[in-house]
N, C-alpha and C. Protein backbone atom coordinates (compact mmCIF):
# COMPACT_ATOMS: atom_id res chain seq x y z
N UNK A 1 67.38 127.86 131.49
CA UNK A 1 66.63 127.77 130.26
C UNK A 1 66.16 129.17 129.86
N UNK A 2 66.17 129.22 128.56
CA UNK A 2 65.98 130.70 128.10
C UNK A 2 64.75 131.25 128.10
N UNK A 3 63.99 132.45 128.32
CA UNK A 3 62.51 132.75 127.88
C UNK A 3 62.14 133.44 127.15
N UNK A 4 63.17 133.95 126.10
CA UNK A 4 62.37 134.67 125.20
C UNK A 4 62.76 133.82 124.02
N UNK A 5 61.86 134.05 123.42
CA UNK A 5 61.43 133.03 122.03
C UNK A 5 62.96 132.88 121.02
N UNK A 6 63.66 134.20 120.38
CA UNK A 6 64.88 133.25 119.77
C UNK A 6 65.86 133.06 120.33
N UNK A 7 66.18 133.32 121.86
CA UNK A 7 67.28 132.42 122.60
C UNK A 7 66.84 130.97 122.96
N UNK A 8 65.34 130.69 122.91
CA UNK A 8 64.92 129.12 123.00
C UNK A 8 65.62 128.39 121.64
N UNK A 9 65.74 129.47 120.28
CA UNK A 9 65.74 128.66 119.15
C UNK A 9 67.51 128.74 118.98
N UNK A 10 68.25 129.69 119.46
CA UNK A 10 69.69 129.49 119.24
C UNK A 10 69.91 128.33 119.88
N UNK A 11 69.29 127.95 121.54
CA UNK A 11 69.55 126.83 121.99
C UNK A 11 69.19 125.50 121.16
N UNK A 12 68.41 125.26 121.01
CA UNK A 12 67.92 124.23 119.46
C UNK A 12 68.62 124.14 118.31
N UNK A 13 69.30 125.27 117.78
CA UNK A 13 70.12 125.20 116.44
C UNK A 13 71.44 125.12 117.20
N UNK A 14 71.80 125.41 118.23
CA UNK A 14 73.48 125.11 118.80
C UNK A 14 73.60 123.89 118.51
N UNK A 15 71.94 123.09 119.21
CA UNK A 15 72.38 121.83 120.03
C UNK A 15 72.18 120.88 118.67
N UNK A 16 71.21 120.89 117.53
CA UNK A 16 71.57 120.46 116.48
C UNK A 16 73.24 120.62 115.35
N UNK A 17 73.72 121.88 115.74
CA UNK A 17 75.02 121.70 114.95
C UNK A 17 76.18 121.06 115.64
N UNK A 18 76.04 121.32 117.14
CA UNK A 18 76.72 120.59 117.99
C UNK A 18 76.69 118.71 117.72
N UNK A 19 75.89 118.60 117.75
CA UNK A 19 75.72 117.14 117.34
C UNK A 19 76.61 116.68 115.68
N UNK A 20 75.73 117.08 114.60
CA UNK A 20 76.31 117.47 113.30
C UNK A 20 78.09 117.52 113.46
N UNK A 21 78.83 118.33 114.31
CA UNK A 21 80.00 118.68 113.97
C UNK A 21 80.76 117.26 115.08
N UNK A 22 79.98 117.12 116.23
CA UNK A 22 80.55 115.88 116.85
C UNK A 22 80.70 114.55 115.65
N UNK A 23 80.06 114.09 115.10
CA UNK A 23 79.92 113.16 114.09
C UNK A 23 80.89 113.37 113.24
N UNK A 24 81.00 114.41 112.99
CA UNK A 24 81.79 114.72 112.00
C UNK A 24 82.90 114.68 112.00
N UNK A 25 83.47 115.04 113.46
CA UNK A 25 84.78 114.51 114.16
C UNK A 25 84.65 113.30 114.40
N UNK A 26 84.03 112.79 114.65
CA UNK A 26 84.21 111.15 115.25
C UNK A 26 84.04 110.88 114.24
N UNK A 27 84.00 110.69 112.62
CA UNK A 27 84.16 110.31 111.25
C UNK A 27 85.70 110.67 110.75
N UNK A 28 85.80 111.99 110.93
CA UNK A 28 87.34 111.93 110.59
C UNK A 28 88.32 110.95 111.24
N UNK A 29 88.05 111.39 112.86
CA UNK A 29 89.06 109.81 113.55
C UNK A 29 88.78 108.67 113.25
N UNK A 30 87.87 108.23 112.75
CA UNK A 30 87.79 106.39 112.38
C UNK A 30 88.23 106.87 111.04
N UNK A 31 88.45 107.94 110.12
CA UNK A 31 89.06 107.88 108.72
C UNK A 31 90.74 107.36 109.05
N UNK A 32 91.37 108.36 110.11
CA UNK A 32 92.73 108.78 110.33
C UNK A 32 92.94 107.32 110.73
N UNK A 33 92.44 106.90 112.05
CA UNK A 33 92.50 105.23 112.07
C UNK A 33 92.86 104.37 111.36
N UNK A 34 91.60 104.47 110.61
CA UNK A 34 91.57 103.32 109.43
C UNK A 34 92.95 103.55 108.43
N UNK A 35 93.55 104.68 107.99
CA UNK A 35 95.07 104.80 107.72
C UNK A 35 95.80 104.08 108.63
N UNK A 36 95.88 104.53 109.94
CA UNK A 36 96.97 104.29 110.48
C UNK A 36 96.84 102.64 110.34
N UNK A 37 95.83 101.87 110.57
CA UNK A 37 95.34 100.69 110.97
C UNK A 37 96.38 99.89 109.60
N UNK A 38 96.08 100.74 108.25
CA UNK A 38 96.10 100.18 107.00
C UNK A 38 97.86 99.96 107.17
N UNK A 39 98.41 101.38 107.39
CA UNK A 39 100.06 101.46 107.49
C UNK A 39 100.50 100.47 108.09
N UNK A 40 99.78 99.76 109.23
CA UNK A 40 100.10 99.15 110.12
C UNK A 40 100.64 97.96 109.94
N UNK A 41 99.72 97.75 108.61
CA UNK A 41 99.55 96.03 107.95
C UNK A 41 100.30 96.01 107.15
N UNK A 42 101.02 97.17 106.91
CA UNK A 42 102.23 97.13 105.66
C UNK A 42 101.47 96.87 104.08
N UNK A 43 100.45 96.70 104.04
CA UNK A 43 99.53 96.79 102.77
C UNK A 43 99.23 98.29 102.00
N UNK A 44 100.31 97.48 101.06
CA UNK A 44 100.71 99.09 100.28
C UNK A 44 99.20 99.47 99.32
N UNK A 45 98.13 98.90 98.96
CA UNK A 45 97.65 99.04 98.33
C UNK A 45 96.39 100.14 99.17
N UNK A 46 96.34 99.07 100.26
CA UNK A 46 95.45 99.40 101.12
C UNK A 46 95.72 101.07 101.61
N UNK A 47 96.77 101.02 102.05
CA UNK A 47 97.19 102.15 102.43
C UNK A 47 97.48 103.62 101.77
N UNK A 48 97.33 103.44 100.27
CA UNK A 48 97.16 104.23 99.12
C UNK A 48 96.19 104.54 99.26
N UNK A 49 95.09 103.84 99.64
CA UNK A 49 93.52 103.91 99.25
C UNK A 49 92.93 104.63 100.20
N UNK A 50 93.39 104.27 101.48
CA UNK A 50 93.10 104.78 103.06
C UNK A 50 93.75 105.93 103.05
N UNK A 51 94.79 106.37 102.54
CA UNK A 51 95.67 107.79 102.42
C UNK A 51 94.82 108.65 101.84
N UNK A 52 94.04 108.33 100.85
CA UNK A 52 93.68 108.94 99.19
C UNK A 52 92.07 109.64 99.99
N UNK A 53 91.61 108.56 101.06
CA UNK A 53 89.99 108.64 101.40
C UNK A 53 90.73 109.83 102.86
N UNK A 54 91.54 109.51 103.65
CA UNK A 54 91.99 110.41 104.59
C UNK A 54 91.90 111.96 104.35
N UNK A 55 93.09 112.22 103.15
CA UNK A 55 93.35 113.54 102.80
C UNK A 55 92.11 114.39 102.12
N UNK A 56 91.05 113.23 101.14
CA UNK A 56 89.57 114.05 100.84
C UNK A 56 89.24 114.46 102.50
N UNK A 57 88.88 113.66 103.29
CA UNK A 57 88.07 114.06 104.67
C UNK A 57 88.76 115.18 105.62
N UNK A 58 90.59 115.03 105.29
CA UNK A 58 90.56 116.48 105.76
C UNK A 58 90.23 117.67 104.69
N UNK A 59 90.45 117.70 103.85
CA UNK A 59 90.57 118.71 103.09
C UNK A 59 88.81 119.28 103.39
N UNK A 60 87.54 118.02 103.19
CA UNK A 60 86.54 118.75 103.62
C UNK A 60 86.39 119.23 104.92
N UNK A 61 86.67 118.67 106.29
CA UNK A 61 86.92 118.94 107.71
C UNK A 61 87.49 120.67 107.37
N UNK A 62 88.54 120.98 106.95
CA UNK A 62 88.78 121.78 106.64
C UNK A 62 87.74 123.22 105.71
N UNK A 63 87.48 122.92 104.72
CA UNK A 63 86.69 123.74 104.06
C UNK A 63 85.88 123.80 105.24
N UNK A 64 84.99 122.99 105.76
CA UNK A 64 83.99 123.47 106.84
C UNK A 64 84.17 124.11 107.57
N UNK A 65 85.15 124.13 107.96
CA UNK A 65 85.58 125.17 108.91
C UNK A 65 85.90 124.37 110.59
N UNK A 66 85.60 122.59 110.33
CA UNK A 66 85.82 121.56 111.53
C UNK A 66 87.06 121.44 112.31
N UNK A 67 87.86 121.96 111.18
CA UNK A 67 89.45 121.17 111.89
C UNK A 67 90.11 122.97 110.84
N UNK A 68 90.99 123.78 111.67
CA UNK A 68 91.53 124.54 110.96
C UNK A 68 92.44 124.83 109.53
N UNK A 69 92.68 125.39 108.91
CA UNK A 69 92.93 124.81 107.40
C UNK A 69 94.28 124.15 108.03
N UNK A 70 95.38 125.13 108.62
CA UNK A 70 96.47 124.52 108.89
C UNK A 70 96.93 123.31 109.26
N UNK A 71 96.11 122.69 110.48
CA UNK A 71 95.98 122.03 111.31
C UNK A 71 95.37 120.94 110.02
N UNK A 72 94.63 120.80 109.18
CA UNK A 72 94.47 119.82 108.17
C UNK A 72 95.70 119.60 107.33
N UNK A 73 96.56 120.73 106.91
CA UNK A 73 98.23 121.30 105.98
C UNK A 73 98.50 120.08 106.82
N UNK A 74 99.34 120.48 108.33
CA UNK A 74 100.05 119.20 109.32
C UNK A 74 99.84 117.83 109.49
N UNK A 75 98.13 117.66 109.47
CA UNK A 75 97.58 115.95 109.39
C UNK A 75 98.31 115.49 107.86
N UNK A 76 98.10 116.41 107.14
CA UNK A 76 98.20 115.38 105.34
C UNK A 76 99.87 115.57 105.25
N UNK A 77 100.56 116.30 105.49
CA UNK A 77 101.61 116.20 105.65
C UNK A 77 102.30 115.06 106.52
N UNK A 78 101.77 115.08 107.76
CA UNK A 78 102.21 113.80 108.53
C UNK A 78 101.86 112.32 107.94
N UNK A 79 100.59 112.30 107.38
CA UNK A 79 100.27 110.95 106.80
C UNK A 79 101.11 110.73 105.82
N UNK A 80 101.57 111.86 104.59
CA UNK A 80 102.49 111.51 103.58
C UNK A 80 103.59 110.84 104.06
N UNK A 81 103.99 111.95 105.28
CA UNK A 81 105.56 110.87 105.74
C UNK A 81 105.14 109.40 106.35
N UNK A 82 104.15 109.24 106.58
CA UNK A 82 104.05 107.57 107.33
C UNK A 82 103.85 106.87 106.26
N UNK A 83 102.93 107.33 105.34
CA UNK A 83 102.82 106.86 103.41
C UNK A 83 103.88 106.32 103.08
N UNK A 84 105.18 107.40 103.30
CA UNK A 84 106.80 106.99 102.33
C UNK A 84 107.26 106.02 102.98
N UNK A 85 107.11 106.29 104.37
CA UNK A 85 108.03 105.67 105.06
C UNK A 85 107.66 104.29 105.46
N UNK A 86 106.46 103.86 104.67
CA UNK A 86 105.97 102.70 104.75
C UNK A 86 106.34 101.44 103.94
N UNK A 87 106.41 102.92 102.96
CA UNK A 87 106.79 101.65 101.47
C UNK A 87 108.33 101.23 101.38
């Protein structure tokens, strides 16, 4: 444990963004899910909709700086092909 006064408070603001960015991942995977879940059912409507809410949550994951821009490029790219290849 730290003793001088703002390494007590980096520990406090880590452990608050740490939390913040966990959530935030565990929100994107129940997004990506809920696609795959939708593809699953062959429900084209559904799966438009679940595609449409996916690619907003990476694109913000991304801007934040959560998930790397690229590494968001590869997710929305991969979902498009499970998208086509659904219908």
């Amino acid at each position: 444990m730290p003793n001088i006064k703002s390494a007590k408070k980096r520990v406090l603001v880590t452990k608050a963004k740490d939390a913040r960015n966990q959530a935030a991942r565990t929100q994107l995977k129940t997004i990506l899910k809920k696609f795959d879940a939708a593809v699953a059912s062959e429900d084209k409507a559904a799966a438009a909709s679940a595609y449409k809410t996916a690619v907003k949550a990476l694109d913000k994951a991304a801007a934040s700086k959560l998930i790397h821009k690229n590494k968001a490029a590869n997710k929305k790219s991969a979902l498009t092909l499970k998208l086509n290849a659904a219908k």
